[in-house]
PDB file of N, CA and C in Angstrom:
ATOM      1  N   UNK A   1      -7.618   1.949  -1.272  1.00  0.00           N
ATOM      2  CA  UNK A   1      -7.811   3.378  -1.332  1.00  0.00           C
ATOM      3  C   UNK A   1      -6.571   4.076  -0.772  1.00  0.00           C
ATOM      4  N   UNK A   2      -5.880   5.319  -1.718  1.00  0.00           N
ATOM      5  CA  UNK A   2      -4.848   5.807  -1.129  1.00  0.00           C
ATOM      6  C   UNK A   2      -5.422   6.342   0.212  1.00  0.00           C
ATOM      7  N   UNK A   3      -4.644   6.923   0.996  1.00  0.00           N
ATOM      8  CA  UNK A   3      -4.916   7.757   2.219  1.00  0.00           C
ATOM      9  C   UNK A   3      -4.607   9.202   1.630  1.00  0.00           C
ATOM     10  N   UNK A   4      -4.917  10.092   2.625  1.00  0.00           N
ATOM     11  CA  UNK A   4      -4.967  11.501   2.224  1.00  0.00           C
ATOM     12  C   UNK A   4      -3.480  12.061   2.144  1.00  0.00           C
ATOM     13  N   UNK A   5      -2.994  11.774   3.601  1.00  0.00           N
ATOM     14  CA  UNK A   5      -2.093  12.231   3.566  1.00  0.00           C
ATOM     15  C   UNK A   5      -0.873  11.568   2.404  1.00  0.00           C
ATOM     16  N   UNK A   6      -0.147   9.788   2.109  1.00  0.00           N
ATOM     17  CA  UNK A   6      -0.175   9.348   0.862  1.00  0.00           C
ATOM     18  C   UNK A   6      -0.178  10.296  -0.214  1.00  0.00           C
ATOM     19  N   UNK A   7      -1.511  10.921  -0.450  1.00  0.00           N
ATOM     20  CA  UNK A   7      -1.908  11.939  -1.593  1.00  0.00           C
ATOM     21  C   UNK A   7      -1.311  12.613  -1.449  1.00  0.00           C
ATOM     22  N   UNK A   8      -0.915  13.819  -0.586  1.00  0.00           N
ATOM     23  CA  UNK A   8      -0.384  15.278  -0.459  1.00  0.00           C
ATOM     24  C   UNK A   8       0.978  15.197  -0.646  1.00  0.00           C
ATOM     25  N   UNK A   9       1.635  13.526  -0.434  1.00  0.00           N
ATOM     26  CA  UNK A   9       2.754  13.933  -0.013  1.00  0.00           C
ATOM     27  C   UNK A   9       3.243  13.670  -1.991  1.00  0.00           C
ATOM     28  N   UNK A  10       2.858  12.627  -2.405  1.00  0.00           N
ATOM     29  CA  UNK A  10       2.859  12.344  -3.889  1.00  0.00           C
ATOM     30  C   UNK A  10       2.880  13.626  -4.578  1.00  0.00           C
ATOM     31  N   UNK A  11       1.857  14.413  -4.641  1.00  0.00           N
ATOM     32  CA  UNK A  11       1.554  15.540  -5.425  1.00  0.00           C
ATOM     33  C   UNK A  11       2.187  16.501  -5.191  1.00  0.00           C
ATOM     34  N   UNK A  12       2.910  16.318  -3.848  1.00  0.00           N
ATOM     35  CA  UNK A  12       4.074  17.710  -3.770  1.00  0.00           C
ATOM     36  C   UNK A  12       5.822  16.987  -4.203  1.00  0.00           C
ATOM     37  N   UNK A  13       4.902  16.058  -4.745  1.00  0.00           N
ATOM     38  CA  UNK A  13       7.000  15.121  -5.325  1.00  0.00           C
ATOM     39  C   UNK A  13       7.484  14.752  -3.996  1.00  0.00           C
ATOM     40  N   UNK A  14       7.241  14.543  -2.842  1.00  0.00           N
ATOM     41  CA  UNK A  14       8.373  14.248  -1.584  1.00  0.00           C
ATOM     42  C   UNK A  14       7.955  13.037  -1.470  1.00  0.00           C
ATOM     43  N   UNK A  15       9.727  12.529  -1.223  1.00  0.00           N
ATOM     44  CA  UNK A  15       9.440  11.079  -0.847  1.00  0.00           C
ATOM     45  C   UNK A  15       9.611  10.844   0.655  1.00  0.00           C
ATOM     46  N   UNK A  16       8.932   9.611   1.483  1.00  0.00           N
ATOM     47  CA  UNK A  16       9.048   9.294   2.981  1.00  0.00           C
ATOM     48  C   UNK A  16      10.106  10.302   3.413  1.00  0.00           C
ATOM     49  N   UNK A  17      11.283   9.774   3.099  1.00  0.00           N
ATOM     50  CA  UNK A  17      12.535  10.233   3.557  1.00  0.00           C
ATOM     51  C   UNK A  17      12.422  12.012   3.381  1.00  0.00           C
ATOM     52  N   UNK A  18      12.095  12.680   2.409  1.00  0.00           N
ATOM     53  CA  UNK A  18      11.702  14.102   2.010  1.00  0.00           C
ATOM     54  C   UNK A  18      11.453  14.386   3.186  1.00  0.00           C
ATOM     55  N   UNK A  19      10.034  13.594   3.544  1.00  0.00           N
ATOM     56  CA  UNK A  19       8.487  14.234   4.522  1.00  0.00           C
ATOM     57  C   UNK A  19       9.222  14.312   5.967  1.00  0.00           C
ATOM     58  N   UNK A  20       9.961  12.873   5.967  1.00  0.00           N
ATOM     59  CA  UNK A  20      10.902  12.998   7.561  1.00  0.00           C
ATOM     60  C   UNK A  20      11.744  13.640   7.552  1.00  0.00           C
ATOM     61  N   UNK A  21      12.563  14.331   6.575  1.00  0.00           N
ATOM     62  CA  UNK A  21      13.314  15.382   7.001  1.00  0.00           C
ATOM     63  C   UNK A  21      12.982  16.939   7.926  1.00  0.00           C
ATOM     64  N   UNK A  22      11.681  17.160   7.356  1.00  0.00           N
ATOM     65  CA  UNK A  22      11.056  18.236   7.274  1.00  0.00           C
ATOM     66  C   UNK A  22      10.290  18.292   8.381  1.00  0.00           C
ATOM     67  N   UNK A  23       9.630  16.856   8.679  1.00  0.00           N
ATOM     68  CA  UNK A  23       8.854  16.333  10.081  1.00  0.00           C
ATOM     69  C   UNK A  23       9.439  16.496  11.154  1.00  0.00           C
ATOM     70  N   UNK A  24      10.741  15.819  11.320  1.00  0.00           N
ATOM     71  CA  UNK A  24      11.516  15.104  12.182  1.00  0.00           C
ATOM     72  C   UNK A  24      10.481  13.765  12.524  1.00  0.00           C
ATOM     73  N   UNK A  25      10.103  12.921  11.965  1.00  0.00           N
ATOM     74  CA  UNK A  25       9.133  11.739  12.027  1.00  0.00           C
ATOM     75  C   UNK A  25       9.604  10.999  11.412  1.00  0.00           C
ATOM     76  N   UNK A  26      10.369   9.445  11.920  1.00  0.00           N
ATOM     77  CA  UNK A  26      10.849   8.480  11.179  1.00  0.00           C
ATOM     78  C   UNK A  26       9.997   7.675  10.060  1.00  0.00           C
ATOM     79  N   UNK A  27      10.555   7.673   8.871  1.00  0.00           N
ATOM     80  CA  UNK A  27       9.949   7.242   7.529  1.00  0.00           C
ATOM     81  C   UNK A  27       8.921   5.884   7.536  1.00  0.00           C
ATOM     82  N   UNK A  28       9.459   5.222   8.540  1.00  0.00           N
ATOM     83  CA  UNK A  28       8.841   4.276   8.738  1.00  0.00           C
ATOM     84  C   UNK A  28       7.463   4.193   9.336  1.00  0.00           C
ATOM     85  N   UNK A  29       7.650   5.417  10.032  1.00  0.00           N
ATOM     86  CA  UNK A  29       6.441   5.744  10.853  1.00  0.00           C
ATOM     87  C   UNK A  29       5.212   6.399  10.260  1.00  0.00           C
ATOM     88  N   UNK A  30       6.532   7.419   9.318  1.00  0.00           N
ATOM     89  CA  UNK A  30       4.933   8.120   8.308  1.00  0.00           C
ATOM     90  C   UNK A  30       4.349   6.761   7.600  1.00  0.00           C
ATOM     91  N   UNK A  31       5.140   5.821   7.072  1.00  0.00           N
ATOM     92  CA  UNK A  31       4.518   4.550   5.926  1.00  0.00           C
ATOM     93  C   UNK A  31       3.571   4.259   6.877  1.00  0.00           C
ATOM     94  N   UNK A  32       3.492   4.061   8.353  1.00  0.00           N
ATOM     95  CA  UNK A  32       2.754   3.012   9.187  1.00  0.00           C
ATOM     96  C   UNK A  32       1.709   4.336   9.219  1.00  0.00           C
ATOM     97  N   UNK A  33       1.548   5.442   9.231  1.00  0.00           N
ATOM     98  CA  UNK A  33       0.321   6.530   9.079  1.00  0.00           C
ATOM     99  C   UNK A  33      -0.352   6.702   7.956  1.00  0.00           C
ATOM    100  N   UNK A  34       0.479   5.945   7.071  1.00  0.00           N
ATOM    101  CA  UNK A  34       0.137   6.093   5.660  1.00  0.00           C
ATOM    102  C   UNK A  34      -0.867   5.041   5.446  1.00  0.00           C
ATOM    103  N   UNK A  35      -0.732   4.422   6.319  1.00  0.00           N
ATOM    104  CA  UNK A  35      -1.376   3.029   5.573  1.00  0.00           C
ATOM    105  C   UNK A  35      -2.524   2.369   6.785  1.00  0.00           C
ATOM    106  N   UNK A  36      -2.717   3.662   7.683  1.00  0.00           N
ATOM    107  CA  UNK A  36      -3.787   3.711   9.130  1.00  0.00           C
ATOM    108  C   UNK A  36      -2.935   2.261   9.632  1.00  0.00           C
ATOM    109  N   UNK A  37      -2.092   2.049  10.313  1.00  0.00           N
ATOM    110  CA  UNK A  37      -1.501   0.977  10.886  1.00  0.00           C
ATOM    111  C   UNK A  37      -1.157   1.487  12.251  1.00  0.00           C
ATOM    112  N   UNK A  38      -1.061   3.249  11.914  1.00  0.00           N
ATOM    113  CA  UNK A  38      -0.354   3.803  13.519  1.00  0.00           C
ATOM    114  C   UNK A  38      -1.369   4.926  13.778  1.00  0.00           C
ATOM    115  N   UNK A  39      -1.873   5.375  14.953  1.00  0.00           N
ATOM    116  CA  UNK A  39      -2.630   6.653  15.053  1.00  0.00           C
ATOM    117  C   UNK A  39      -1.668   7.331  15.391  1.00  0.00           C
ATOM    118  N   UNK A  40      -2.005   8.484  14.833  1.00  0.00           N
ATOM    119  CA  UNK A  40      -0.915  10.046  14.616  1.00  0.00           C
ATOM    120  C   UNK A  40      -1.347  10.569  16.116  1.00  0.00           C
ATOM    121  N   UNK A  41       0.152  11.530  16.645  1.00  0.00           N
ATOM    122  CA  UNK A  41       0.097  11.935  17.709  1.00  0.00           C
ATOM    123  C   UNK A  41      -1.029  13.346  17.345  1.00  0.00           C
ATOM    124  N   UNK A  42      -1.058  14.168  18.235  1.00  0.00           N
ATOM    125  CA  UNK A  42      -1.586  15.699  17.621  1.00  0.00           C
ATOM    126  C   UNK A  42      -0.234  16.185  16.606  1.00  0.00           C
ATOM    127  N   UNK A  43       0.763  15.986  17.781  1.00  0.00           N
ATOM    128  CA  UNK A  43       2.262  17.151  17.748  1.00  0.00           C
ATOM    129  C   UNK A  43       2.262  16.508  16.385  1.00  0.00           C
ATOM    130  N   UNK A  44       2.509  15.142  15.450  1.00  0.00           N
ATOM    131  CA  UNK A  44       2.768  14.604  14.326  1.00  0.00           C
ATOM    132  C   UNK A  44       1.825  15.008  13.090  1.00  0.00           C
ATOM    133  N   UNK A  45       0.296  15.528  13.566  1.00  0.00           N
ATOM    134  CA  UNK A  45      -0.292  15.623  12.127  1.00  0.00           C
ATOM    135  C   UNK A  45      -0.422  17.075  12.457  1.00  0.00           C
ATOM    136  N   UNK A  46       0.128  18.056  13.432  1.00  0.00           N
ATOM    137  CA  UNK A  46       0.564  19.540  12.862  1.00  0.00           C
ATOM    138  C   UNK A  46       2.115  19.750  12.165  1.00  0.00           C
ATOM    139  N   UNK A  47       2.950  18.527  12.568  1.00  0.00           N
ATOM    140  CA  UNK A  47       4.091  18.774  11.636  1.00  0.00           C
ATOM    141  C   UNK A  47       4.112  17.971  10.421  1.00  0.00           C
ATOM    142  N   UNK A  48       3.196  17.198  10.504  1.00  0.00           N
ATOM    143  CA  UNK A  48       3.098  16.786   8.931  1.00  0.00           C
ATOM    144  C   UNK A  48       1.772  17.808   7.495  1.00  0.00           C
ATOM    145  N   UNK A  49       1.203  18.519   8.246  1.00  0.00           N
ATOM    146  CA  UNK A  49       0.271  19.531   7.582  1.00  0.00           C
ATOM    147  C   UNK A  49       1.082  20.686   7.817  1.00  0.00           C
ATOM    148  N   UNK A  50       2.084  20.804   8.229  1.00  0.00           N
ATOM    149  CA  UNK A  50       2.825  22.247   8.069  1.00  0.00           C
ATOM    150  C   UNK A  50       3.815  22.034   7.125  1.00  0.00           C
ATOM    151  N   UNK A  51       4.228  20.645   6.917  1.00  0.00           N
ATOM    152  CA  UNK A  51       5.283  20.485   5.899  1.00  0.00           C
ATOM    153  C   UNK A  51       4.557  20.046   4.714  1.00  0.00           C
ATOM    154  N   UNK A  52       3.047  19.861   4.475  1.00  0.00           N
ATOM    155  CA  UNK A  52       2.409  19.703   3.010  1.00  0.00           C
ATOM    156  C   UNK A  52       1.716  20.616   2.822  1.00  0.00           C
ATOM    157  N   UNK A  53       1.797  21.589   3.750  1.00  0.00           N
ATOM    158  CA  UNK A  53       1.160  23.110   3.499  1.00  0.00           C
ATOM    159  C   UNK A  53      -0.150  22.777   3.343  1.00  0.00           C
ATOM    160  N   UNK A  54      -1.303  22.359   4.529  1.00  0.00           N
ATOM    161  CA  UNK A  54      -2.355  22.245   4.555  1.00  0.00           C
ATOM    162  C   UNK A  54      -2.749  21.640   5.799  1.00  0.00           C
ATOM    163  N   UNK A  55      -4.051  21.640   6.075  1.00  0.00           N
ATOM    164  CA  UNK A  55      -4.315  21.437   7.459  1.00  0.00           C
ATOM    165  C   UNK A  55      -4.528  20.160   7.703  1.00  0.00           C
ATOM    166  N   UNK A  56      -4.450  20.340   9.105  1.00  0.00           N
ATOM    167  CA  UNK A  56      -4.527  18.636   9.365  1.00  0.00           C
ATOM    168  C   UNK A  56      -5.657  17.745   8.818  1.00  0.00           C
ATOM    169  N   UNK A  57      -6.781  18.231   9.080  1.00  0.00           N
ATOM    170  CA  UNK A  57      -8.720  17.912   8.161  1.00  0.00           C
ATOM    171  C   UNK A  57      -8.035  17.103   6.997  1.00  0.00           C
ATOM    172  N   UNK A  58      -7.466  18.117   6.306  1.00  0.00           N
ATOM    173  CA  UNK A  58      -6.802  17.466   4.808  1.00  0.00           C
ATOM    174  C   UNK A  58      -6.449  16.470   4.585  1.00  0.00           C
ATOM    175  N   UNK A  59      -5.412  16.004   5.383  1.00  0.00           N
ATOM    176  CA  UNK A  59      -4.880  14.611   5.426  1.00  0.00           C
ATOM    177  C   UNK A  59      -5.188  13.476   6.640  1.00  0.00           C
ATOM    178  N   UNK A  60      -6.063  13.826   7.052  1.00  0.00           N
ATOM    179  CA  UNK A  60      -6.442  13.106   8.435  1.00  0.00           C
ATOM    180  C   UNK A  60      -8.173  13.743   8.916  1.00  0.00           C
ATOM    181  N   UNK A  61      -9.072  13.000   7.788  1.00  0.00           N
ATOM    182  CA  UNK A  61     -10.387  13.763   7.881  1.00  0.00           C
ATOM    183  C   UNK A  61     -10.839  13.056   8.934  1.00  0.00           C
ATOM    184  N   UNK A  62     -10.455  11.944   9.105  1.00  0.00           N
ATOM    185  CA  UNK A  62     -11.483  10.980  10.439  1.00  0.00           C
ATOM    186  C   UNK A  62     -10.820  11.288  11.159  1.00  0.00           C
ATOM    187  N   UNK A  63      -9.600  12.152  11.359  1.00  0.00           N
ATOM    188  CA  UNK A  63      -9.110  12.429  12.906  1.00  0.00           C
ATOM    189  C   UNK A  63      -8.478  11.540  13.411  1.00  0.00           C
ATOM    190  N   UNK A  64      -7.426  10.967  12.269  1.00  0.00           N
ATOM    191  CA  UNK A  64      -6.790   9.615  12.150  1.00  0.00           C
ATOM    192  C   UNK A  64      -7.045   8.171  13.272  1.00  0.00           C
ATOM    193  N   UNK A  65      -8.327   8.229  12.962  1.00  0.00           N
ATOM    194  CA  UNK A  65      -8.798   6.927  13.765  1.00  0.00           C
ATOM    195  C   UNK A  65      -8.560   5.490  13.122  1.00  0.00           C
ATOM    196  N   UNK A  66      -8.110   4.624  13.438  1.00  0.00           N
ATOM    197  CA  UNK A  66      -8.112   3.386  13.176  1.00  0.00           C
ATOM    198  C   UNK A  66      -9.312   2.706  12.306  1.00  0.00           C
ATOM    199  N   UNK A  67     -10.351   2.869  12.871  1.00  0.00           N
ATOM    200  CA  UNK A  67     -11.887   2.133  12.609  1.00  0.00           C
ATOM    201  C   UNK A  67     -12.346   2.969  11.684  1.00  0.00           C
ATOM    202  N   UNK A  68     -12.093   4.352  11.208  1.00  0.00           N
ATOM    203  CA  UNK A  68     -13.072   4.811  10.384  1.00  0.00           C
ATOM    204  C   UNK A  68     -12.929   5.163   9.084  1.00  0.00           C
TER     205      UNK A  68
END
């Protein structure tokens, strides 16, 4: 199953490298959020929902938990 965020970032055309420009969040790090491997800080899923223009809920509905 894609992840949400995955989704937002596809459908707005940006690639890793795009999303970390815009983040300041190393590419590697969004892949490891991408793929629930890393839990997102707060400060990381308000600068990653400000740079896909949508709220954090959107791309992080479980509140980027590991288990759920």
């Amino acid at each position: 199953m894609i992840s949400p965020l995955r989704e937002k970032r596809f459908f707005k055309e940006m690639s890793l490298y795009d999303l970390a420009l815009e983040t300041d969040i190393d590419p590697a790090r969004i892949s490891l959020l991408e793929r629930n491997y890393r839990v997102p800080k707060k400060d990381e899923k308000e600068r990653l929902a400000k740079a896909l223009n949508c709220r954090v809920e959107d791309i992080f509905p479980n509140n980027g938990d590991l288990n759920a």
